[in-house]
C-alpha atoms as a PDB file:
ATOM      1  CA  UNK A   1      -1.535  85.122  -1.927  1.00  0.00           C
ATOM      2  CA  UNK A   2      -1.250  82.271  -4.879  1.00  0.00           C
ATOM      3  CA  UNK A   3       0.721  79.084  -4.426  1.00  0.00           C
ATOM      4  CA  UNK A   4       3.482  80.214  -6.130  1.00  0.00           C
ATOM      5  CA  UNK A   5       4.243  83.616  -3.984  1.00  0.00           C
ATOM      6  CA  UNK A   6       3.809  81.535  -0.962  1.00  0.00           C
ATOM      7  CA  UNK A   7       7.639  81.287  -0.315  1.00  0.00           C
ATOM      8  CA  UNK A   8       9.704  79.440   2.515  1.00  0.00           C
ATOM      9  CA  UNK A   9      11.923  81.783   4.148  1.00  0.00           C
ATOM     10  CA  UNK A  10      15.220  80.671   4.709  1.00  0.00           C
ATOM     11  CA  UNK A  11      15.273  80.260   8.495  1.00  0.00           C
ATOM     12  CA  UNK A  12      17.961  77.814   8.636  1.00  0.00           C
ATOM     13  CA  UNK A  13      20.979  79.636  10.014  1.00  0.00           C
ATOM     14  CA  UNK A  14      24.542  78.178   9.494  1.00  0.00           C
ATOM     15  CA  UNK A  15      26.199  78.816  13.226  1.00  0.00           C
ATOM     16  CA  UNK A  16      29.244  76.992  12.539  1.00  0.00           C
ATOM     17  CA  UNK A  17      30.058  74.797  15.947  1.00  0.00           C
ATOM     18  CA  UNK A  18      27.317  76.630  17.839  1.00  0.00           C
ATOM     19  CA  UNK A  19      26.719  73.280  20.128  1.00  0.00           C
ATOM     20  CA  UNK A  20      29.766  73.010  20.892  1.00  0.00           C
ATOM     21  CA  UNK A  21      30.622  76.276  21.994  1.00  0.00           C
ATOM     22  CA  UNK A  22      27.521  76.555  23.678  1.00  0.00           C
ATOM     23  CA  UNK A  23      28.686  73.702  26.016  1.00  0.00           C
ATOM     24  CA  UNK A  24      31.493  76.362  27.178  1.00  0.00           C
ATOM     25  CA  UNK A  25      28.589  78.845  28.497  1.00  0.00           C
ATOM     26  CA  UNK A  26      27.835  80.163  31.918  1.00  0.00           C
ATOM     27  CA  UNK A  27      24.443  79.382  31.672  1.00  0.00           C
ATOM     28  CA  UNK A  28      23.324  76.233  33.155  1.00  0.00           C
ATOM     29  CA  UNK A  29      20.109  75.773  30.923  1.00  0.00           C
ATOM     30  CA  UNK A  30      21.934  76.562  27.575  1.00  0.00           C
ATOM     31  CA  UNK A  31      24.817  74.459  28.627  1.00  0.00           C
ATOM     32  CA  UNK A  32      22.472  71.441  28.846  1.00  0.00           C
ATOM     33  CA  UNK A  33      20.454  71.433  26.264  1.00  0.00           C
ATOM     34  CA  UNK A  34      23.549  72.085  23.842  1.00  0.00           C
ATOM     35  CA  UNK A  35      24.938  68.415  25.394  1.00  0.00           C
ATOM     36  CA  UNK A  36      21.436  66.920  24.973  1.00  0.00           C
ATOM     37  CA  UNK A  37      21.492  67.962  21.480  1.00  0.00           C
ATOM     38  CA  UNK A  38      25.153  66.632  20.843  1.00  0.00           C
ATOM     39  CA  UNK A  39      24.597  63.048  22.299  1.00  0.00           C
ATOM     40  CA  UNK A  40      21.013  62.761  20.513  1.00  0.00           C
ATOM     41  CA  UNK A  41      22.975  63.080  17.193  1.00  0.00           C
ATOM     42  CA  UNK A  42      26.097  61.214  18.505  1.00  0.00           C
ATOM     43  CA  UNK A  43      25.544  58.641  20.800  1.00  0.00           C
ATOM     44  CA  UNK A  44      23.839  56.247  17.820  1.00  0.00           C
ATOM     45  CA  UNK A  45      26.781  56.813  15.579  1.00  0.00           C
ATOM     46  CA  UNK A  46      29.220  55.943  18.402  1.00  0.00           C
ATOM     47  CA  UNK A  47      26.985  53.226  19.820  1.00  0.00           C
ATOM     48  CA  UNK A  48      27.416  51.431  15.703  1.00  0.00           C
ATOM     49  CA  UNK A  49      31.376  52.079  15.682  1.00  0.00           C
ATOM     50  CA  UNK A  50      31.506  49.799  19.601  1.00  0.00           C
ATOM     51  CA  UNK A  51      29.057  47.275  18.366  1.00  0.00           C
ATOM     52  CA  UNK A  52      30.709  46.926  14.462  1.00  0.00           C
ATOM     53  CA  UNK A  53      33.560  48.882  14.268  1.00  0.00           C
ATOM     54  CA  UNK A  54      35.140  46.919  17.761  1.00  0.00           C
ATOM     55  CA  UNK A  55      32.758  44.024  18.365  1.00  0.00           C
ATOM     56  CA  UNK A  56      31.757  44.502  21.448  1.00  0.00           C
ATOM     57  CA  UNK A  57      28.259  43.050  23.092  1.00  0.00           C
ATOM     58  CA  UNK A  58      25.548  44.897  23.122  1.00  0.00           C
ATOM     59  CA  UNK A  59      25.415  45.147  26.875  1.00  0.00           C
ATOM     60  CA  UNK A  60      29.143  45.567  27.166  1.00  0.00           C
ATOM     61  CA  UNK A  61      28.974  48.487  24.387  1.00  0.00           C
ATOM     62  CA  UNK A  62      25.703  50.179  26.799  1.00  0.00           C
ATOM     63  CA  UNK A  63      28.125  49.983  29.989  1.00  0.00           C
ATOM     64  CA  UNK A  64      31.306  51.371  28.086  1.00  0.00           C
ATOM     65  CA  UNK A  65      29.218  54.061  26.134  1.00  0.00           C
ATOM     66  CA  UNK A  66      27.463  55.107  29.216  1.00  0.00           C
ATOM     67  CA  UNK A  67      30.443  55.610  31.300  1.00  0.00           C
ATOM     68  CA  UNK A  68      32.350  57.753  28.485  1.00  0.00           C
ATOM     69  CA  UNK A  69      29.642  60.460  28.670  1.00  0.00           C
ATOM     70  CA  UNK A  70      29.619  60.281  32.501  1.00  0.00           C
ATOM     71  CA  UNK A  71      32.998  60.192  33.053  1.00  0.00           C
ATOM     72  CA  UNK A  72      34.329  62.083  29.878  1.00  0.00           C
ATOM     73  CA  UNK A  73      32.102  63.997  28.528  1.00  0.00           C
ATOM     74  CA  UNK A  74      30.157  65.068  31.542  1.00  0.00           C
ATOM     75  CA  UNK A  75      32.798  65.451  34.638  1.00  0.00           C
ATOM     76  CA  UNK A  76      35.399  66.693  32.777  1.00  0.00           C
ATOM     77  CA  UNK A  77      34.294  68.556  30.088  1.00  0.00           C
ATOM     78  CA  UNK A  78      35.756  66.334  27.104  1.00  0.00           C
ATOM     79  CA  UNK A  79      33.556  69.065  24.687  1.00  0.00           C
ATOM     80  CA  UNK A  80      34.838  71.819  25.707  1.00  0.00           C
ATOM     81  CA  UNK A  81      38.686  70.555  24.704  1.00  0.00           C
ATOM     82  CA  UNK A  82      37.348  70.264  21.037  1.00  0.00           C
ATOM     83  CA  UNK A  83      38.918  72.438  18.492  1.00  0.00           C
ATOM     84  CA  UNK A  84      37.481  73.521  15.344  1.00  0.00           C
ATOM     85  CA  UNK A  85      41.004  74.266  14.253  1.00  0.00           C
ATOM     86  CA  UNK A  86      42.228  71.052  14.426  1.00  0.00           C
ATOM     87  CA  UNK A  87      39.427  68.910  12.357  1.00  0.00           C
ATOM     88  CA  UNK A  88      36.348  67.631  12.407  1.00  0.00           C
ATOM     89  CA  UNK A  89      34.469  67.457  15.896  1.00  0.00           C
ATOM     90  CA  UNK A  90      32.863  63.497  15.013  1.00  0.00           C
ATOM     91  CA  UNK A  91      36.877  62.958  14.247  1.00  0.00           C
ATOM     92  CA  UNK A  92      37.698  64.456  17.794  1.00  0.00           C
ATOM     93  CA  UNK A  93      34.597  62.365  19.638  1.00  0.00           C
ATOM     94  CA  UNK A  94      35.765  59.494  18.444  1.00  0.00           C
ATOM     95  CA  UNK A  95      39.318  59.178  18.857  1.00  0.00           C
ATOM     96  CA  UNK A  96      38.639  60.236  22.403  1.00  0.00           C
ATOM     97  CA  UNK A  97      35.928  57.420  22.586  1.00  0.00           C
ATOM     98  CA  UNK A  98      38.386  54.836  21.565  1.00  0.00           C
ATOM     99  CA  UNK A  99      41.375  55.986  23.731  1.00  0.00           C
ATOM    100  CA  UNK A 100      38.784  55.523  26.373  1.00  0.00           C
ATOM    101  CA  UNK A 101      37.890  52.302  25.644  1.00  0.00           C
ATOM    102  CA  UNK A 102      41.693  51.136  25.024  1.00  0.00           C
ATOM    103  CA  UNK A 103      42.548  53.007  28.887  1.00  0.00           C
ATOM    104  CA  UNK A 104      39.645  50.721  29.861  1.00  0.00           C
ATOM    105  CA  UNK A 105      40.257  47.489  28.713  1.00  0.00           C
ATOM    106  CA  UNK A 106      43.910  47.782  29.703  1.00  0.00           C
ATOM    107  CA  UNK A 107      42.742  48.586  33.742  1.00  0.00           C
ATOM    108  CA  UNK A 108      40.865  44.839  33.248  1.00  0.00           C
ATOM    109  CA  UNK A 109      43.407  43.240  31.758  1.00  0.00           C
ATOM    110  CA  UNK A 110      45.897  43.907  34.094  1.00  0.00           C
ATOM    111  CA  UNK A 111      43.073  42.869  36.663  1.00  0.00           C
ATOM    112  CA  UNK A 112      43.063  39.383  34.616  1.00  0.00           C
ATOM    113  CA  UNK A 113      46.041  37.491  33.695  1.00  0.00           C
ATOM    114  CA  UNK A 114      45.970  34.420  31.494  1.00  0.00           C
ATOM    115  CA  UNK A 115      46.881  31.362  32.834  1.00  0.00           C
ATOM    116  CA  UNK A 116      50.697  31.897  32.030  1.00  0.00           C
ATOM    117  CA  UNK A 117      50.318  35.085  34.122  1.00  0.00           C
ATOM    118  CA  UNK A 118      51.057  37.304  30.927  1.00  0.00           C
ATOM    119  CA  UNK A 119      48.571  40.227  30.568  1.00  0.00           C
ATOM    120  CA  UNK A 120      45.318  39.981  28.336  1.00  0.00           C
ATOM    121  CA  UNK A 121      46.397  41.583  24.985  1.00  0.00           C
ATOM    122  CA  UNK A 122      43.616  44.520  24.175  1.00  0.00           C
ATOM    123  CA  UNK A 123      42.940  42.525  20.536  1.00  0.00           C
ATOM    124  CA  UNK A 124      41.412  39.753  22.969  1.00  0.00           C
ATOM    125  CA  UNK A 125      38.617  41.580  24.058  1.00  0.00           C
ATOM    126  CA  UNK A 126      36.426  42.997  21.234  1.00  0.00           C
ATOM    127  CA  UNK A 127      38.976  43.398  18.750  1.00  0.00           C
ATOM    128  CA  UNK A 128      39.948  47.096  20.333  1.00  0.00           C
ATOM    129  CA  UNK A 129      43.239  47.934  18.396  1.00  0.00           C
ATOM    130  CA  UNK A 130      43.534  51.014  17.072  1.00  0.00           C
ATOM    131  CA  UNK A 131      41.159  51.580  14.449  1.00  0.00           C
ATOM    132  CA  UNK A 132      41.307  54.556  11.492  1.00  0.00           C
ATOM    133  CA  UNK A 133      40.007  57.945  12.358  1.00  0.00           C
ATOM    134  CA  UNK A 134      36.213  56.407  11.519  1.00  0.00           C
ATOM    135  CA  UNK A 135      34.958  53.836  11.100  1.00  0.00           C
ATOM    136  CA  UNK A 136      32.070  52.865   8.463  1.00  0.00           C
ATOM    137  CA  UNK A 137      29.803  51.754  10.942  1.00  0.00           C
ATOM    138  CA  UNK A 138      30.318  55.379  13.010  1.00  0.00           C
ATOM    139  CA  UNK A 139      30.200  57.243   9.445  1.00  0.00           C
ATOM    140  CA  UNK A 140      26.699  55.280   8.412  1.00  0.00           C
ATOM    141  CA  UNK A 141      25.254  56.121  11.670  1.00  0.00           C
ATOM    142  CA  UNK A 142      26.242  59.366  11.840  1.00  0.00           C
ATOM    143  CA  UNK A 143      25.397  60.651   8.131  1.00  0.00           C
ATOM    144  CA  UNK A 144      21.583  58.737   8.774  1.00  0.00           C
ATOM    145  CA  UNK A 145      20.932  60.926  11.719  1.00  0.00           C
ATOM    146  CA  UNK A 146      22.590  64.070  10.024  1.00  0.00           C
ATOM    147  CA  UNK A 147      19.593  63.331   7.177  1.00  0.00           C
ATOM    148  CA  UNK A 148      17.208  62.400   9.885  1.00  0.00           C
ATOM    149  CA  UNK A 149      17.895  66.257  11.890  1.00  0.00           C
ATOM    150  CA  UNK A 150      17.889  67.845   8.173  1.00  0.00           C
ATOM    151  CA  UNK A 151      14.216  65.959   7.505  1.00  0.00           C
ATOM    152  CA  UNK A 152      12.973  66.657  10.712  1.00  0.00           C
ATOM    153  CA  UNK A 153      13.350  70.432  10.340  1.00  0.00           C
ATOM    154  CA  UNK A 154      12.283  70.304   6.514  1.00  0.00           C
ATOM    155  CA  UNK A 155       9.129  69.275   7.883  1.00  0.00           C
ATOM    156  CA  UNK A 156       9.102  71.557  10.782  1.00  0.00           C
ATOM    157  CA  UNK A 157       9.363  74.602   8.455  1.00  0.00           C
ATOM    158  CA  UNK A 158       7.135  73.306   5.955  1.00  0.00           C
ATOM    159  CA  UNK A 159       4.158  73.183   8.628  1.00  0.00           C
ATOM    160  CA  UNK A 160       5.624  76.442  10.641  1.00  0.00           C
ATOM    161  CA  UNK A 161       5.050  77.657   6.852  1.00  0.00           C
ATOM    162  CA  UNK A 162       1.533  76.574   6.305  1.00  0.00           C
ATOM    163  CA  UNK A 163       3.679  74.928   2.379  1.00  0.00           C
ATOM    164  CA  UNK A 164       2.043  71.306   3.510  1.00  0.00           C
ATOM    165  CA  UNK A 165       2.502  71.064  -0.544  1.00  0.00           C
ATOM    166  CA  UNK A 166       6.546  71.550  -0.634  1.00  0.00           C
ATOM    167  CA  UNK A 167       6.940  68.632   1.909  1.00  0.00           C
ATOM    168  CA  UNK A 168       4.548  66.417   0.487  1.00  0.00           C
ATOM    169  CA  UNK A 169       5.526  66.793  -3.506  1.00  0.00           C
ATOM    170  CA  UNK A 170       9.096  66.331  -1.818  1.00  0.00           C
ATOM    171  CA  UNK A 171       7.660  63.195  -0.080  1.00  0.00           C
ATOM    172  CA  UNK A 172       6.238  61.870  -2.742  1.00  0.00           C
ATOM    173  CA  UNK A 173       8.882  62.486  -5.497  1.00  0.00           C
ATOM    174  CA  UNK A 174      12.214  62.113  -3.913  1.00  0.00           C
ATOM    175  CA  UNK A 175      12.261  61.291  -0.574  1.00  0.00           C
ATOM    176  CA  UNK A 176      10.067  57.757  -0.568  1.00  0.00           C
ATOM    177  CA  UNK A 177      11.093  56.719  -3.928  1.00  0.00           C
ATOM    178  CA  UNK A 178      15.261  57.055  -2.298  1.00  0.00           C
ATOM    179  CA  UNK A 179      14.268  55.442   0.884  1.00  0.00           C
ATOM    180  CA  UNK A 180      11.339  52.843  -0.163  1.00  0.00           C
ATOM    181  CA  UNK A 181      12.365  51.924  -3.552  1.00  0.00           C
ATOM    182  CA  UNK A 182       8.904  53.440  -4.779  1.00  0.00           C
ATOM    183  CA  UNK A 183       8.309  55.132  -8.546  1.00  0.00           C
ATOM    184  CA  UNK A 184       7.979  58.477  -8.046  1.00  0.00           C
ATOM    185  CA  UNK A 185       4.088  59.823  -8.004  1.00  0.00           C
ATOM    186  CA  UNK A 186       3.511  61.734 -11.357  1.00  0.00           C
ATOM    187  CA  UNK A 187       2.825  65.671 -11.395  1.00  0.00           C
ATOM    188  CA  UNK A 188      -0.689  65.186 -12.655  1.00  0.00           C
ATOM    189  CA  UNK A 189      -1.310  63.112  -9.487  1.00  0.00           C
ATOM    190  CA  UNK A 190       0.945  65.784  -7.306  1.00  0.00           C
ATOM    191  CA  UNK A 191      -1.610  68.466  -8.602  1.00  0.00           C
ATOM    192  CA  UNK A 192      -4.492  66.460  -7.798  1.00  0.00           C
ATOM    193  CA  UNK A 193      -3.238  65.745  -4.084  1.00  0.00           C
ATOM    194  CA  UNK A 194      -2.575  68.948  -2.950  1.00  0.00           C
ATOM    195  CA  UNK A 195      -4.377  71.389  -4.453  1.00  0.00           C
ATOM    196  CA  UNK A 196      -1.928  72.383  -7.337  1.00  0.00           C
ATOM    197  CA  UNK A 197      -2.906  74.070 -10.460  1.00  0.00           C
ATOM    198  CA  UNK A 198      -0.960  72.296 -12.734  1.00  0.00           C
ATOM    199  CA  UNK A 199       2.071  70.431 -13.040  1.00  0.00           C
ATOM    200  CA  UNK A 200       4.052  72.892 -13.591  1.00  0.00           C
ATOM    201  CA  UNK A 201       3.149  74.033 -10.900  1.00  0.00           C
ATOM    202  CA  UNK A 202       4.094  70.826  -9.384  1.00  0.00           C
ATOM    203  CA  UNK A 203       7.402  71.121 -10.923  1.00  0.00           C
ATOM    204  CA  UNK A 204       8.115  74.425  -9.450  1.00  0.00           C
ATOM    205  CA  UNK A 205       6.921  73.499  -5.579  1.00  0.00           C
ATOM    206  CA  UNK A 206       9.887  70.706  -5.736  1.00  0.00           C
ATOM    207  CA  UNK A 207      12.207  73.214  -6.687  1.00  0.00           C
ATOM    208  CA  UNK A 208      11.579  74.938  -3.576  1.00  0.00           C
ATOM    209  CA  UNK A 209      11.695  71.686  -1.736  1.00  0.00           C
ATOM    210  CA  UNK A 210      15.295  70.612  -2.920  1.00  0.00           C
ATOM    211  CA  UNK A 211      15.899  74.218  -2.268  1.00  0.00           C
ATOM    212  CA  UNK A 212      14.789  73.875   1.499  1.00  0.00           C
ATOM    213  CA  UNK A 213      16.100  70.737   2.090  1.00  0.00           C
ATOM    214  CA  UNK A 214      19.638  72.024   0.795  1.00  0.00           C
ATOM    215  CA  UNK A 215      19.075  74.973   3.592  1.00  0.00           C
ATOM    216  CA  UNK A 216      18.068  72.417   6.154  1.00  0.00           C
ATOM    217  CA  UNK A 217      20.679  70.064   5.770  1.00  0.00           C
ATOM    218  CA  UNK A 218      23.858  73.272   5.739  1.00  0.00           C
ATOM    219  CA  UNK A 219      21.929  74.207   9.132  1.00  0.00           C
ATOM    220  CA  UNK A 220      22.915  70.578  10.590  1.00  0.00           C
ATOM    221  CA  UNK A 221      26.045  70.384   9.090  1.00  0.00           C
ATOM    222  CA  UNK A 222      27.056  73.781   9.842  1.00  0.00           C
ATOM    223  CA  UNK A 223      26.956  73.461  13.738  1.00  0.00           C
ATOM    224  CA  UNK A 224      29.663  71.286  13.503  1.00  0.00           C
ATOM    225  CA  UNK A 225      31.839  72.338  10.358  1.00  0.00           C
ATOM    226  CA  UNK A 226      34.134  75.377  10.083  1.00  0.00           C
ATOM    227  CA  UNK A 227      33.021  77.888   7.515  1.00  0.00           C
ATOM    228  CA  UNK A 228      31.192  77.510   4.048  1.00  0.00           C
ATOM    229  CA  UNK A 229      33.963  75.148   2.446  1.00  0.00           C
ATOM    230  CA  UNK A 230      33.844  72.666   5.359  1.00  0.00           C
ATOM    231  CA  UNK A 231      30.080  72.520   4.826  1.00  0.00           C
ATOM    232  CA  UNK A 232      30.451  71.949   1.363  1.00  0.00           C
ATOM    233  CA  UNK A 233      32.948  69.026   1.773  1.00  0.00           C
ATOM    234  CA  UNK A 234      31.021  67.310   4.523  1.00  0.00           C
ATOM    235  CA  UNK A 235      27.675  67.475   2.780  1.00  0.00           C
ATOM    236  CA  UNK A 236      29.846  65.728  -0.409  1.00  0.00           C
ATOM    237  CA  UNK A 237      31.275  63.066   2.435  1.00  0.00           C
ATOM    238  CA  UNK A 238      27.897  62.470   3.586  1.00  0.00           C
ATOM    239  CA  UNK A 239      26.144  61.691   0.118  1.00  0.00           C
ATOM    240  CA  UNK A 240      28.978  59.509  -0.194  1.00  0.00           C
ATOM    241  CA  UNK A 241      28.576  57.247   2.751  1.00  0.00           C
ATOM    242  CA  UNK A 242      24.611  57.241   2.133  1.00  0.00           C
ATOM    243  CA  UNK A 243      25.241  56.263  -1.543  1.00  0.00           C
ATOM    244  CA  UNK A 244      27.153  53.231  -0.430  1.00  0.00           C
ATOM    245  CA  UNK A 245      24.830  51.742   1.795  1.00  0.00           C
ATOM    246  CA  UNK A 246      23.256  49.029   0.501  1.00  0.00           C
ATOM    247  CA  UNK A 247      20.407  47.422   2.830  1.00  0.00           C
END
C-alpha cells in the first residue's frame, strides 16, 4: 500500500452532549469517567475566569473552585440540570459557578460587618458583581484546551494509523509555525524527513492533516454543541478567541 492510499479513517464521531448525558447514567463507571472528562476540560477555564475574570487569590480561587464541584457539581448533580435546549453548556457552568460564588461571599459577609455594622458589599471581595455570560479569561482557557483535546487525538489517530507523516508535515507546517512563531519547513525538506516521494506528495499528506484535524476538533466540540450548526458556530467562536490572543 503507497503513501498516498494510506488513508485516515474518520473515527472521530460527533455525539453531540454525550458527556453530559452520560453523567445521567445508571452506571457507576460511565458516570465517572464522563465527570472526569468534563472537569479535565473545564476546571482550567473556570479556574482563569476566578483568578482574572473576579480577582480572586490563587488560594482563595483553589478553596472556592474546589467546593463548587463538591458541593455542586458532585452532591447534587449540577450536570445533570444542564439543557442543551437552552444554550451552551460552558454558558450554563458558568453562570452556575458565579451564582455560587456570589451565595458564598454573601454567607461571609453577613458573618463580617464593617466597622459601622453595615454588611460587606460583594464588590469588596474580589470584585464578584455580576459579570457577562463569559468572561475572556474563561473563553481563552477554554478554547486552548478545546485545541489541546482536538491535538491530542490528531496525534492519537495519526499513530493508531501508523500516518507518523500526516502529524509530522502538520507539525512542521502549521502547527509550530502558529504556536512558536517558526517559518514553516519547506516540502523538499518535508519529503526528506519522512520518507515522502516528492513534494507533492508533501502537499497532499497536509491536506489530509487539515482534513483530520477539522474531524478531530468537530469530535470535541460536538460533545458539547447541539447539532451540525452549533458546531459550526462554536468552532468560528473559538478561532476567534485564539486569534485575539496575543502573548
Amino acid at each position: 500500500m503507497t503513501l498516498e492510499h494510506r488513508q485516515i479513517d474518520g473515527r472521530f464521531p460527533t455525539t453531540h452532549w454525550s458527556l453530559v448525558a452520560q453523567v445521567g447514567l445508571s452506571d457507576a463507571d460511565a458516570r465517572r469517567g464522563a465527570l472526569e472528562r468534563l472537569l479535565v476540560r473545564y476546571l482550567p477555564a473556570l479556574r482563569a475566569h476566578l483568578l482574572w475574570g473576579k480577582r480572586l487569590p490563587p488560594e482563595e480561587a483553589d478553596d472556592l473552585l474546589q467546593d463548587f464541584v463538591a458541593g455542586k457539581i458532585i452532591e447534587r448533580g449540577l450536570i445533570g440540570r444542564a439543557d442543551a435546549a437552552l444554550g451552551k453548556f460552558r454558558t450554563f457552568l458558568l453562570a452556575a459557578l458565579d451564582r455560587y460564588a456570589i451565595d458564598r461571599f454573601r454567607q461571609q459577609s453577613a458573618k463580617k460587618r464593617s466597622p459601622d455594622g453595615a454588611p460587606l458589599e460583594i464588590g469588596e471581595r474580589g470584585d464578584l458583581l455580576p459579570a457577562p455570560p463569559l468572561s475572556d479569561a474563561f473563553d481563552v482557557a477554554w478554547a486552548r484546551s478545546v485545541l489541546a483535546e482536538a491535538l491530542k487525538r490528531m496525534r492519537e489517530e495519526c499513530e493508531t494509523s501508523g500516518r507518523d507523516d500526516v502529524w509530522g508535515v502538520f507539525q512542521c507546517r502549521l502547527l509550530e509555525p502558529s504556536l512558536q512563531g517558526t517559518e514553516p519547513v519547506d516540502y523538499e525538506e518535508l519529503v526528506a524527513r519522512f520518507g515522502l516521494q516528492s513534494p507533492s506528495q508533501a502537499s497532499n499528506v497536509l491536506v489530509t492533516a487539515k482534513r483530520t484535524f477539522a474531524r478531530a476538533l468537530r469530535s470535541v466540540v460536538g460533545e458539547y454543541a447541539l447539532g451540525d450548526d452549533e458546531i459550526d458556530a462554536e468552532i468560528r467562536e473559538l478561532r476567534e478567541i485564539l486569534g485575539t490572543v496575543r502573548e
